[in-house]
N, C-alpha and C. Protein backbone atom coordinates (compact mmCIF):
# COMPACT_ATOMS: atom_id res chain seq x y z
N UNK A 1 0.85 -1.17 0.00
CA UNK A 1 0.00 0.00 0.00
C UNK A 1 0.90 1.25 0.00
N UNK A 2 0.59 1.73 -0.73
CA UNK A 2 1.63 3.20 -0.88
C UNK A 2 1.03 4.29 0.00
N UNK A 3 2.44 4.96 0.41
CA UNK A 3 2.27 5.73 1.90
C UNK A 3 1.60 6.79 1.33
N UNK A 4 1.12 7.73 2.13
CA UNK A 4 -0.13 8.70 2.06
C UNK A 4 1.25 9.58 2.60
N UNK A 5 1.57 11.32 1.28
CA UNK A 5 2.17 12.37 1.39
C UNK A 5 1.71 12.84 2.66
N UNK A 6 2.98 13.25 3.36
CA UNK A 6 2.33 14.24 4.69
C UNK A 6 2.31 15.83 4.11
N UNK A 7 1.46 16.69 5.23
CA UNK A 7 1.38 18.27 4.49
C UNK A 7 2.49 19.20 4.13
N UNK A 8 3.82 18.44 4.97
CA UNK A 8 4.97 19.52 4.55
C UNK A 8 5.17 18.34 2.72
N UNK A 9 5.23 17.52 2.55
CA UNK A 9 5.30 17.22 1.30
C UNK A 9 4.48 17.82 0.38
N UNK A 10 3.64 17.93 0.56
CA UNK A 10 2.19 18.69 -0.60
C UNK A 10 2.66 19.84 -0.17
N UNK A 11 2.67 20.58 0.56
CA UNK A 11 3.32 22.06 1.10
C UNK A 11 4.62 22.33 -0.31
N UNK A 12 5.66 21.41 -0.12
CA UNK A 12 6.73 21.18 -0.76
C UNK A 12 6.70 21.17 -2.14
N UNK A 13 5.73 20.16 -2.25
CA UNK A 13 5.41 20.04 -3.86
C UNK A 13 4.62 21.23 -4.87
N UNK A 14 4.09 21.75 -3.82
CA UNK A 14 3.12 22.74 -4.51
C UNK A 14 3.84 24.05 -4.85
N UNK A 15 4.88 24.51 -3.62
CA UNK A 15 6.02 25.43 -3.92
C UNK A 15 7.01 25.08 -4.85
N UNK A 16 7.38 24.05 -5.11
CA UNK A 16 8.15 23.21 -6.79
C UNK A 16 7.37 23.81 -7.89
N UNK A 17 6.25 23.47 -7.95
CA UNK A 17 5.72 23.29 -8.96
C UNK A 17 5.10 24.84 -9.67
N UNK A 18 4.80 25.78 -8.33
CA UNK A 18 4.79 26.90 -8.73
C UNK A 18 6.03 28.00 -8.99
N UNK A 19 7.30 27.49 -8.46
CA UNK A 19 8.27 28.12 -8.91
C UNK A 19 8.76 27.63 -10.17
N UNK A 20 8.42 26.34 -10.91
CA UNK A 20 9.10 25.80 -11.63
C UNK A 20 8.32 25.00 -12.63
N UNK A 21 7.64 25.21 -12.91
CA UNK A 21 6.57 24.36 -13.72
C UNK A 21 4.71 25.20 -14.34
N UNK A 22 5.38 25.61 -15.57
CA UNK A 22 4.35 26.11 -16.20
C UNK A 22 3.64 24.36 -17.63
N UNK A 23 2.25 24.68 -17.06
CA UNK A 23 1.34 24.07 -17.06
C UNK A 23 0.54 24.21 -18.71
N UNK A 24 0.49 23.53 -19.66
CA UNK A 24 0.00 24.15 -21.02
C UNK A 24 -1.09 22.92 -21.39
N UNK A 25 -1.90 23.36 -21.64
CA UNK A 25 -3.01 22.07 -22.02
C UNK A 25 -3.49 22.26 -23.53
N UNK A 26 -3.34 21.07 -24.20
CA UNK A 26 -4.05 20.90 -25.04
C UNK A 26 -5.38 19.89 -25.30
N UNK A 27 -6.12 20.23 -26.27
CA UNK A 27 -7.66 19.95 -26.63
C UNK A 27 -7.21 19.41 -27.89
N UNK A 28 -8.05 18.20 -28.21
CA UNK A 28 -8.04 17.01 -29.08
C UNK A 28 -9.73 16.84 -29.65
N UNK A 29 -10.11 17.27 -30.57
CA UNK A 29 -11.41 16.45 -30.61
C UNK A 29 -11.33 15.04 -31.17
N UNK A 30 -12.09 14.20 -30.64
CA UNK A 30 -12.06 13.15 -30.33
C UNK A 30 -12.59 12.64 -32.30
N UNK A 31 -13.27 13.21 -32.66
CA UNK A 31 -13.51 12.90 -33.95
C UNK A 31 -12.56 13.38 -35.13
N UNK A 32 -12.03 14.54 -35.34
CA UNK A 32 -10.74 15.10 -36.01
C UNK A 32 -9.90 14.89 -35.52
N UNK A 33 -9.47 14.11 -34.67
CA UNK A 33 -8.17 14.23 -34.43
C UNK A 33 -7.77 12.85 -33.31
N UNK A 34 -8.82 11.99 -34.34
CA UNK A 34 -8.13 10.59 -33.72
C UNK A 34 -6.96 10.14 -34.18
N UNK A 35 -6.64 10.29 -34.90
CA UNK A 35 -5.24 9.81 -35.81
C UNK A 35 -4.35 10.13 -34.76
N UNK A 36 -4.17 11.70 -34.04
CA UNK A 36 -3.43 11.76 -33.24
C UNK A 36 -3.60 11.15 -32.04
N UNK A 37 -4.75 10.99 -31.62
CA UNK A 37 -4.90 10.44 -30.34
C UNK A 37 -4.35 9.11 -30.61
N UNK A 38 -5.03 8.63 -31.38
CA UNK A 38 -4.47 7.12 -31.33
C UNK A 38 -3.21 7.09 -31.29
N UNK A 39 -2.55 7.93 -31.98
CA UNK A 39 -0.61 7.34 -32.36
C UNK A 39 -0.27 8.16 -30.58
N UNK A 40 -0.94 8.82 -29.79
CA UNK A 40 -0.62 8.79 -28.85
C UNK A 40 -0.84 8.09 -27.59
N UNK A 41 -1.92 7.34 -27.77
CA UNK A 41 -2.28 6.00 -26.94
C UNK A 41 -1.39 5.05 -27.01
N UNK A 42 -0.39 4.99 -27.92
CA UNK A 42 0.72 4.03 -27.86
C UNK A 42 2.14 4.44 -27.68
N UNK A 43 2.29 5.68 -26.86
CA UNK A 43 3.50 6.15 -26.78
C UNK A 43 3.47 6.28 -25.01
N UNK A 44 4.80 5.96 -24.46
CA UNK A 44 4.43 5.38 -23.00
C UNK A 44 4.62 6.65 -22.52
N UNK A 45 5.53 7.65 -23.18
CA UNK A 45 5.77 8.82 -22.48
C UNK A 45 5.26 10.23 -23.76
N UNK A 46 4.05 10.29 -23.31
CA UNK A 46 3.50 11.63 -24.02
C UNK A 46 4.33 13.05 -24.06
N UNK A 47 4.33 13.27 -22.90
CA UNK A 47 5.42 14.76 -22.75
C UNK A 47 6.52 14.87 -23.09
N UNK A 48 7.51 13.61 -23.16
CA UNK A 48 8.58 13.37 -23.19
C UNK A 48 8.50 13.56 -24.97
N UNK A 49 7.43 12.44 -25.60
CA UNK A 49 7.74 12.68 -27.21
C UNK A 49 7.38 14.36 -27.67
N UNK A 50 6.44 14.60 -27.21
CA UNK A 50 6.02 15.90 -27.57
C UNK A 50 6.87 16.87 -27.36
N UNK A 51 7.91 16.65 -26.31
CA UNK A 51 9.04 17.62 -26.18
C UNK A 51 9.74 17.10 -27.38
N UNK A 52 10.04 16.09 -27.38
CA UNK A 52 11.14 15.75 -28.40
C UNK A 52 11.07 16.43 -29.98
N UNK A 53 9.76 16.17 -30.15
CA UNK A 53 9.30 16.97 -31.26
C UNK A 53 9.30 18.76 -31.63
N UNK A 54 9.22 19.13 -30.35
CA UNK A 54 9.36 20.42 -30.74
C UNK A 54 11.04 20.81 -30.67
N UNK A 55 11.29 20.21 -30.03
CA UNK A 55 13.02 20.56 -29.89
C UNK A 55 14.05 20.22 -31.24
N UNK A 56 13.19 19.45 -31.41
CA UNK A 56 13.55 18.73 -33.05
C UNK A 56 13.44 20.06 -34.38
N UNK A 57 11.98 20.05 -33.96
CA UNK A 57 11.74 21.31 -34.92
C UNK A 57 12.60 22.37 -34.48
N UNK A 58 12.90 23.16 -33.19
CA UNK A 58 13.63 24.13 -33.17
C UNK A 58 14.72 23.62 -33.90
N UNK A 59 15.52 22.96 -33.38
CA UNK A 59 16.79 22.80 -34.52
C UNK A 59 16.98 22.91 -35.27
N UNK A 60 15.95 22.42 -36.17
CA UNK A 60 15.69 22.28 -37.82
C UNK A 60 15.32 23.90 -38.52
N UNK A 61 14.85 24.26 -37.20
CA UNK A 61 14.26 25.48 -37.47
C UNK A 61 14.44 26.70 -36.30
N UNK A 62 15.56 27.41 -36.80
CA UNK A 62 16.06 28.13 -35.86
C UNK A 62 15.40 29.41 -35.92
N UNK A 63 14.65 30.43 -34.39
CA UNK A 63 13.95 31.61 -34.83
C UNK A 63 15.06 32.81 -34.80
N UNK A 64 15.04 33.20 -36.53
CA UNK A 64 15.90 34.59 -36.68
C UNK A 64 17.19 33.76 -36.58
């Protein structure tokens, strides 16, 4: 059974995450844009490829 965070941890985590972690959401409709969903239902790490991809493109494509 996995241990239950005490409040200085959530305290902790929440000050991480607001000094250091901006939050961006994207929207998928489920009918246009299954192709993507699907090829992302089989990727174990979503954020990780999606970074990869844009970092890719910067390279390729440098601004100015």
């Amino acid at each position: 059974m996995p241990k239950k965070s005490t409040d200085a941890q959530i305290r902790a985590a929440a000050k991480y995450n607001k000094e250091n972690v901006k939050m961006i959401v994207l929207h998928f409709n489920i009918t246009t844009d299954k192709d993507i969903l699907d090829f992302l239902s089989h990727k174990d790490n979503k954020t990780g490829y999606i970074k990869q991809l844009i970092r890719s493109d910067i390279e390729n494509n440098p601004r100015n």
